[in-house]
C-alpha atoms as a PDB file:
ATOM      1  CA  UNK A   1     110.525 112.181 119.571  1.00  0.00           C
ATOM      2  CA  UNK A   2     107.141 113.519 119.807  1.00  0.00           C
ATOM      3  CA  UNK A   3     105.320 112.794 123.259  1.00  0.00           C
ATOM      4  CA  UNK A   4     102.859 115.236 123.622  1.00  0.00           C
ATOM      5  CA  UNK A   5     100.634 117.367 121.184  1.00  0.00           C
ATOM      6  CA  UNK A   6      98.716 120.684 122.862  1.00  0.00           C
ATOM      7  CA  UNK A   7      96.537 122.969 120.447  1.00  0.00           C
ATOM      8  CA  UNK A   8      93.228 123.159 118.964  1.00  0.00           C
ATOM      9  CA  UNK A   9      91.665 120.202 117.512  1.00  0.00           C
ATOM     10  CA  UNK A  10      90.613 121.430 113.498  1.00  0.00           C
ATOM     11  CA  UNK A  11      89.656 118.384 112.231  1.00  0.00           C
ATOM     12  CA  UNK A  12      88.048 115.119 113.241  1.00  0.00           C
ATOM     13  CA  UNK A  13      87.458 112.625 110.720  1.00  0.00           C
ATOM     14  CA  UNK A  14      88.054 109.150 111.874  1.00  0.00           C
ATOM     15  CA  UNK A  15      91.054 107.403 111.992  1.00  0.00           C
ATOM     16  CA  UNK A  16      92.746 111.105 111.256  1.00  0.00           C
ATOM     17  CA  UNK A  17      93.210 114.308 113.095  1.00  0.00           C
ATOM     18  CA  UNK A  18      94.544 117.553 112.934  1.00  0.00           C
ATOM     19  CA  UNK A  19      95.649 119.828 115.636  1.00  0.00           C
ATOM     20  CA  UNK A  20      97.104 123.223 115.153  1.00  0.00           C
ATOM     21  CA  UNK A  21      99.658 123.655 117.453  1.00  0.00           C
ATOM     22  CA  UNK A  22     101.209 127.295 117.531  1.00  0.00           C
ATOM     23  CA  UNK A  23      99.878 127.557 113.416  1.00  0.00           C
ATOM     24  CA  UNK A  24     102.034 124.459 112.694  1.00  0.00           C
ATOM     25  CA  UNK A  25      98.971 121.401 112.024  1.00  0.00           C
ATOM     26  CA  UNK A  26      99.821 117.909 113.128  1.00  0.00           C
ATOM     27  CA  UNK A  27      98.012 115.405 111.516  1.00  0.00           C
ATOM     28  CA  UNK A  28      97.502 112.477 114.166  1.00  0.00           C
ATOM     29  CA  UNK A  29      95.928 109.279 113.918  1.00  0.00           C
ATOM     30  CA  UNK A  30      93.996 107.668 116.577  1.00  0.00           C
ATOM     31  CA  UNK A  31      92.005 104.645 117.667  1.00  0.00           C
ATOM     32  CA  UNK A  32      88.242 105.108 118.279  1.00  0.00           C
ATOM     33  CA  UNK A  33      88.305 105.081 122.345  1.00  0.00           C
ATOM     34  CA  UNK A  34      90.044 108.230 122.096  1.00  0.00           C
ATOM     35  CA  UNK A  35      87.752 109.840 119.075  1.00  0.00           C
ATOM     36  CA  UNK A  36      84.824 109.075 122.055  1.00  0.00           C
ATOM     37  CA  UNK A  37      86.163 112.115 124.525  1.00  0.00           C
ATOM     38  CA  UNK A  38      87.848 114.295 121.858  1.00  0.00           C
ATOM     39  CA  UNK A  39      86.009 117.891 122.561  1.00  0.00           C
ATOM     40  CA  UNK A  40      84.240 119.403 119.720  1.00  0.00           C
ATOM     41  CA  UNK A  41      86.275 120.952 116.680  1.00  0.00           C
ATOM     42  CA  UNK A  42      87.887 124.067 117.558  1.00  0.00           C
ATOM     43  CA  UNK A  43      88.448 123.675 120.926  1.00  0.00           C
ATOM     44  CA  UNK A  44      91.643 122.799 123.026  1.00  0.00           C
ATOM     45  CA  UNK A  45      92.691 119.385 122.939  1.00  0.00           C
ATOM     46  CA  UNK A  46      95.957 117.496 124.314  1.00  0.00           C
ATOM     47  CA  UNK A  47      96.709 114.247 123.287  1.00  0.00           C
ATOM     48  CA  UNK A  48      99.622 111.727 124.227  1.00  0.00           C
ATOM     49  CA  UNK A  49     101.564 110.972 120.587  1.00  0.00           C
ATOM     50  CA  UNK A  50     103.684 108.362 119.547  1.00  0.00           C
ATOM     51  CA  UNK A  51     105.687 109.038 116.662  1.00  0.00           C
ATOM     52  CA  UNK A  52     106.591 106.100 113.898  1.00  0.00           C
ATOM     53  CA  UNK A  53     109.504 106.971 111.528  1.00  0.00           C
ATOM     54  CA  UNK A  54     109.590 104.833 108.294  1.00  0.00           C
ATOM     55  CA  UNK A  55     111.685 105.130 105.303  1.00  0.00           C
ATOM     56  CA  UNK A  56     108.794 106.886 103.082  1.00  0.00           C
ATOM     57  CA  UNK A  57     106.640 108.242 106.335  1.00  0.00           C
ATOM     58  CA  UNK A  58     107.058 109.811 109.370  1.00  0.00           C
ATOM     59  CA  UNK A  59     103.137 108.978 111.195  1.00  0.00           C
ATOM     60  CA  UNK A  60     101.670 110.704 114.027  1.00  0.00           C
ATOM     61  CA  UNK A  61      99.799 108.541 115.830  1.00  0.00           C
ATOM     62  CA  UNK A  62      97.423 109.979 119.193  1.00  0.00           C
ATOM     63  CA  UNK A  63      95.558 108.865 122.361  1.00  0.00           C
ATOM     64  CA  UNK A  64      93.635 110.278 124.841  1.00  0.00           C
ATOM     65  CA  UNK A  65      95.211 108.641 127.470  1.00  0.00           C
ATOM     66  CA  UNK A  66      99.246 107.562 128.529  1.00  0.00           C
ATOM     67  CA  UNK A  67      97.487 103.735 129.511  1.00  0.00           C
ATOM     68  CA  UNK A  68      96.217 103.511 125.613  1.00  0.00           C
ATOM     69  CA  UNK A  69      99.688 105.230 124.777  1.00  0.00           C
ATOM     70  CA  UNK A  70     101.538 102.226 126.410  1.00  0.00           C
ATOM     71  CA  UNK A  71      99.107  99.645 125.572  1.00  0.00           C
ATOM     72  CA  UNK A  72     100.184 100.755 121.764  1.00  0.00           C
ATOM     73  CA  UNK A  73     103.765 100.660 122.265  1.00  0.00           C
ATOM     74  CA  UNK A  74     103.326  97.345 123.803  1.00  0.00           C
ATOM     75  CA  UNK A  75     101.283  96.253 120.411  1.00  0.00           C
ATOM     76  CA  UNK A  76     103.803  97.232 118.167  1.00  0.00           C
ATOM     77  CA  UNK A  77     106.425  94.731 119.447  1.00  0.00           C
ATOM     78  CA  UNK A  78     104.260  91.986 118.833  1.00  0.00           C
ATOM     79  CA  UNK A  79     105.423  90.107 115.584  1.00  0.00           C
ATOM     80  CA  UNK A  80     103.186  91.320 112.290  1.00  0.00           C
ATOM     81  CA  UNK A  81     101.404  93.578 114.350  1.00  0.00           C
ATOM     82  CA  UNK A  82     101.948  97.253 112.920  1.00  0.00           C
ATOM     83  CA  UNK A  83     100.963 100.504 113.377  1.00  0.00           C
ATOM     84  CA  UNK A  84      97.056 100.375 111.877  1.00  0.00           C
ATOM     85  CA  UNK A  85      96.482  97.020 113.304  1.00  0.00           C
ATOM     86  CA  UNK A  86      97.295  98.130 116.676  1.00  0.00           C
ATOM     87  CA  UNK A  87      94.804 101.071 116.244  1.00  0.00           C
ATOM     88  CA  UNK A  88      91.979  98.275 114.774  1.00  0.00           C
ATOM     89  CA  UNK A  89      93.171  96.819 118.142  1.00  0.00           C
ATOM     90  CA  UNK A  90      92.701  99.602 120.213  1.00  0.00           C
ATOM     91  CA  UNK A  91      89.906 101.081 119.007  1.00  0.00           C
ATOM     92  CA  UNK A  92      87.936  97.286 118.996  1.00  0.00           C
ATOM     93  CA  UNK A  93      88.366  97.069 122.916  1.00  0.00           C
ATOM     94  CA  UNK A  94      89.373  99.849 126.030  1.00  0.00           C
ATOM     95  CA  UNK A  95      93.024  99.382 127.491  1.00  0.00           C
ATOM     96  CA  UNK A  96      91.598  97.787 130.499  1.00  0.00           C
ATOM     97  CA  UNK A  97      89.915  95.404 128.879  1.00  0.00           C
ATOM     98  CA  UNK A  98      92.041  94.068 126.677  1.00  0.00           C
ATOM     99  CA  UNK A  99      94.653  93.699 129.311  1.00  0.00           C
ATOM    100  CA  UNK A 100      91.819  91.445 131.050  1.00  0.00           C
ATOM    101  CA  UNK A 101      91.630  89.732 127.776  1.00  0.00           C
ATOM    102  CA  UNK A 102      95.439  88.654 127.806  1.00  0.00           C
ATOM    103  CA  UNK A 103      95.322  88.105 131.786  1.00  0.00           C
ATOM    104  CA  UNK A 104      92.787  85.842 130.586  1.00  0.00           C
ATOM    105  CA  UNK A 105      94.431  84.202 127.913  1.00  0.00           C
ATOM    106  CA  UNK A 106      90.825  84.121 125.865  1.00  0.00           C
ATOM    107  CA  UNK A 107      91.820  84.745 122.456  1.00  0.00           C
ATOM    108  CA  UNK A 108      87.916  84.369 121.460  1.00  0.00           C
ATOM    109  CA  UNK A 109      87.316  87.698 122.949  1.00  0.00           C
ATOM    110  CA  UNK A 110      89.662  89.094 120.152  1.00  0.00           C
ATOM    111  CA  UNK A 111      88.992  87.424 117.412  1.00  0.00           C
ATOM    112  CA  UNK A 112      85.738  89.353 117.098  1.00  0.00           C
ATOM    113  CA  UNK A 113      87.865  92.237 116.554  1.00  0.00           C
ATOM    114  CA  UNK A 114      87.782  92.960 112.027  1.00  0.00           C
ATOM    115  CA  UNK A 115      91.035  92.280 111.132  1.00  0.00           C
ATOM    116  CA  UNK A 116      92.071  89.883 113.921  1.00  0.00           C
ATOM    117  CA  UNK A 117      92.290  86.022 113.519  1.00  0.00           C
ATOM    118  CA  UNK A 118      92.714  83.119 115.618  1.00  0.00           C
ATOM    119  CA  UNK A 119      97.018  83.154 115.303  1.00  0.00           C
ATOM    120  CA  UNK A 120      96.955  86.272 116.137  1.00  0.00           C
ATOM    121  CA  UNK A 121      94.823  86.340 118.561  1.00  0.00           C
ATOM    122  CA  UNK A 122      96.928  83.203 120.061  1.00  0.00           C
ATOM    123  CA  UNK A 123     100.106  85.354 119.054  1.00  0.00           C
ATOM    124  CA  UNK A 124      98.794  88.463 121.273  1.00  0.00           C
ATOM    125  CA  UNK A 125      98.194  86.732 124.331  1.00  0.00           C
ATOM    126  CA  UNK A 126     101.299  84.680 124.065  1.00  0.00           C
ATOM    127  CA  UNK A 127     103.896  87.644 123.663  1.00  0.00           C
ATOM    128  CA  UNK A 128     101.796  90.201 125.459  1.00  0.00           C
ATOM    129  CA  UNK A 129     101.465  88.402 128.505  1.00  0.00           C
ATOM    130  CA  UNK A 130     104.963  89.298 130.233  1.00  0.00           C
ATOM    131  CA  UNK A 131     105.366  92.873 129.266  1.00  0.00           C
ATOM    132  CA  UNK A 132     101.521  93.531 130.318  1.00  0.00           C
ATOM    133  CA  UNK A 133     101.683  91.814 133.633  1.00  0.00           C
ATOM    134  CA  UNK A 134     105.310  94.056 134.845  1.00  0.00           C
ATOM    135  CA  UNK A 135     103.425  97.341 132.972  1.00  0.00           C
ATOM    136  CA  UNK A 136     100.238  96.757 135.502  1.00  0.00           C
ATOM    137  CA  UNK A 137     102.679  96.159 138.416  1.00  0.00           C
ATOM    138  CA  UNK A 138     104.626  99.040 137.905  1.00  0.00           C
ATOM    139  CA  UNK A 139     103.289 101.513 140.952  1.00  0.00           C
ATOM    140  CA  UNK A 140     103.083 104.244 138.177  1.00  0.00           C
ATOM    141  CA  UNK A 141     101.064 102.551 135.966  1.00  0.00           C
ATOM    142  CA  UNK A 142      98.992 103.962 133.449  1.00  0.00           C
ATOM    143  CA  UNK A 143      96.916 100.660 133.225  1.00  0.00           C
ATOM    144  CA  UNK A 144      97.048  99.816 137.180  1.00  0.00           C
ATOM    145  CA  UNK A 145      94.140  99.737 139.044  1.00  0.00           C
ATOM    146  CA  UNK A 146      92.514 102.832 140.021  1.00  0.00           C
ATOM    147  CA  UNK A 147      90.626 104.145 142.595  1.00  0.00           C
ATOM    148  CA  UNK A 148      87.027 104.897 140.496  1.00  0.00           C
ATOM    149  CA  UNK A 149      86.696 101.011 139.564  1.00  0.00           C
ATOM    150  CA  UNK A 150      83.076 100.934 138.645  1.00  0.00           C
ATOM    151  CA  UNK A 151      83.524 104.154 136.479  1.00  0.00           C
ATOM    152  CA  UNK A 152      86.106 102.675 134.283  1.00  0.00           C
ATOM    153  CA  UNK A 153      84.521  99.668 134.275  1.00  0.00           C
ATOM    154  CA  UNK A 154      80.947 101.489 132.527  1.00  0.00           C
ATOM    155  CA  UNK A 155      83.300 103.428 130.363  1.00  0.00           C
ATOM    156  CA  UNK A 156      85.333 100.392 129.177  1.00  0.00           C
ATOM    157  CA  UNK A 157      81.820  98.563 127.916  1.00  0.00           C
ATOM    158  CA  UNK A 158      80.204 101.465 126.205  1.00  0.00           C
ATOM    159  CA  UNK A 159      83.343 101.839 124.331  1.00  0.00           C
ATOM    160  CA  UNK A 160      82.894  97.729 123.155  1.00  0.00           C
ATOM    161  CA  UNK A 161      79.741  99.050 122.198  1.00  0.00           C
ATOM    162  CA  UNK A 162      77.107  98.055 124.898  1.00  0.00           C
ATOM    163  CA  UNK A 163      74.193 100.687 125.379  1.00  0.00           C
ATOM    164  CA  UNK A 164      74.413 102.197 128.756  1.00  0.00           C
ATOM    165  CA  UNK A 165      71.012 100.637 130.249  1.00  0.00           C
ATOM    166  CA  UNK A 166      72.718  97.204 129.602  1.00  0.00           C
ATOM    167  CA  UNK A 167      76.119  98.207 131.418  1.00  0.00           C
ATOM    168  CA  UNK A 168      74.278  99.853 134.214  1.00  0.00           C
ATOM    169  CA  UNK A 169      72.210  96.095 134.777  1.00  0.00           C
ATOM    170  CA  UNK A 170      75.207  94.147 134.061  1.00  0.00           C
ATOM    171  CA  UNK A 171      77.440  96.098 137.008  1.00  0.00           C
ATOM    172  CA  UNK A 172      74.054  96.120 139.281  1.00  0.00           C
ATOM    173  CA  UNK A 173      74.628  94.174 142.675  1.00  0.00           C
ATOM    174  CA  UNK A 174      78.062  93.047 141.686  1.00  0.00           C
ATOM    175  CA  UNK A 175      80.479  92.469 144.335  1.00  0.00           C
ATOM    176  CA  UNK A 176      82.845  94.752 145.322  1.00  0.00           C
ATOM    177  CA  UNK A 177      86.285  94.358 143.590  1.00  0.00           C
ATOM    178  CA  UNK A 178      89.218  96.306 143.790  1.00  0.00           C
ATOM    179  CA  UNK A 179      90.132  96.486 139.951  1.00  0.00           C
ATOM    180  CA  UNK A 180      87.909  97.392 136.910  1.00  0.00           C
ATOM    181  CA  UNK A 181      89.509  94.744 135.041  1.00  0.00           C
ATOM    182  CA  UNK A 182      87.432  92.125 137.355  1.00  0.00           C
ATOM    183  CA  UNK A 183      84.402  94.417 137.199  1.00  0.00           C
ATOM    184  CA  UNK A 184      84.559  94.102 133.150  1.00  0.00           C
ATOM    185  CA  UNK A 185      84.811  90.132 133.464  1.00  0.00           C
ATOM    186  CA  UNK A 186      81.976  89.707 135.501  1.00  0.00           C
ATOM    187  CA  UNK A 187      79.510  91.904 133.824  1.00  0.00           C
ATOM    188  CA  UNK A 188      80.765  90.374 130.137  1.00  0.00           C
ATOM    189  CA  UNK A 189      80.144  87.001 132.056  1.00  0.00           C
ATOM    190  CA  UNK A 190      76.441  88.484 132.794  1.00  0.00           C
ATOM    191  CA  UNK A 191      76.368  90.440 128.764  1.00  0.00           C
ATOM    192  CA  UNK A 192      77.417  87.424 127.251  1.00  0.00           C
ATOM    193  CA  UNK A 193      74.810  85.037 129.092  1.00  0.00           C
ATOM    194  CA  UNK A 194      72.145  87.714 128.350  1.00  0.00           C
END
């Protein structure tokens, strides 16, 4: 199994990638969040890969992070959810945010991902719910709370799209939480209302 790719990053063209690693390229594909802080063509890049063997394909699949890494894995046990859909997922909402969104049980906030209905919205939160709540709790965790809260919070709603002004007034006077995840609720509470 492949867990890790090192090399230079040759191409970017969104979903795909390719990285030369020691002159061998690896074409990689990868959700949006972690095309955002991919470093400019040529330069070094490491990226945590999951590798999907099927009986015509073997795909290469990439993230910028071991949390969106997880989060995929997780994704891909869900019933008719495969390998693209769990990139549309992925690259539709941050890691964080989406496991708010099946903390929350609100499939609405997923449905407005292309490609996602209501059933499977429903279907998400319903099978996800378990194996996201003992991956958070794990003291290792890639998706546990960490200690730069209101960072990861900004990052996790300019990657769902909201211009940084907004994000910065949405997160102004907010309480202090301990997690990002309630951070994200409570300024989508304020984005939404707005």
């Amino acid at each position: 199994m492949i867990g890790r790719i090192a090399g230079t990053l040759l191409v970017k063209a969104p979903p795909a990638l390719l990285v030369d690693v020691g002159g061998v390229g690896y074409e990689l594909e990868a959700p949006m969040s972690t095309f955002y802080n991919l470093p400019a063509v040529g330069a070094p890049v490491v990226l945590h890969a999951h590798l999907v063997v099927r009986e015509d394909a073997q795909l290469l699949y990439g993230f910028g992070t071991e949390a969106e890494r997880a989060l995929f894995r997780q994704l891909l046990k869900v019933s008719g959810v495969g390998a693209k859909l769990a990139l549309v997922i992925l690259s539709g909402v941050a890691a964080e945010e989406l496991v708010a969104i099946v903390a929350d049980g609100d499939p609405a906030r997923l449905v407005r991902i292309p490609g996602i209905g209501r059933k499977t919205a429903e279907r998400l939160i319903l099978e996800l719910r378990e194996p996201f709540a003992k991956l958070a709790s794990a003291p290792d965790s890639a998706i546990a709370p960490r200690a730069d809260a209101p960072g990861d919070a900004a990052a996790a709603l300019e990657a769902l799209g909201y211009k940084p002004t907004e994000v910065r007034a949405a997160l102004r006077d907010l309480p202090a939480c301990d997690s990002s995840e309630d951070l994200i609720r409570a300024a989508l509470k304020r984005l939404m209302r707005a």
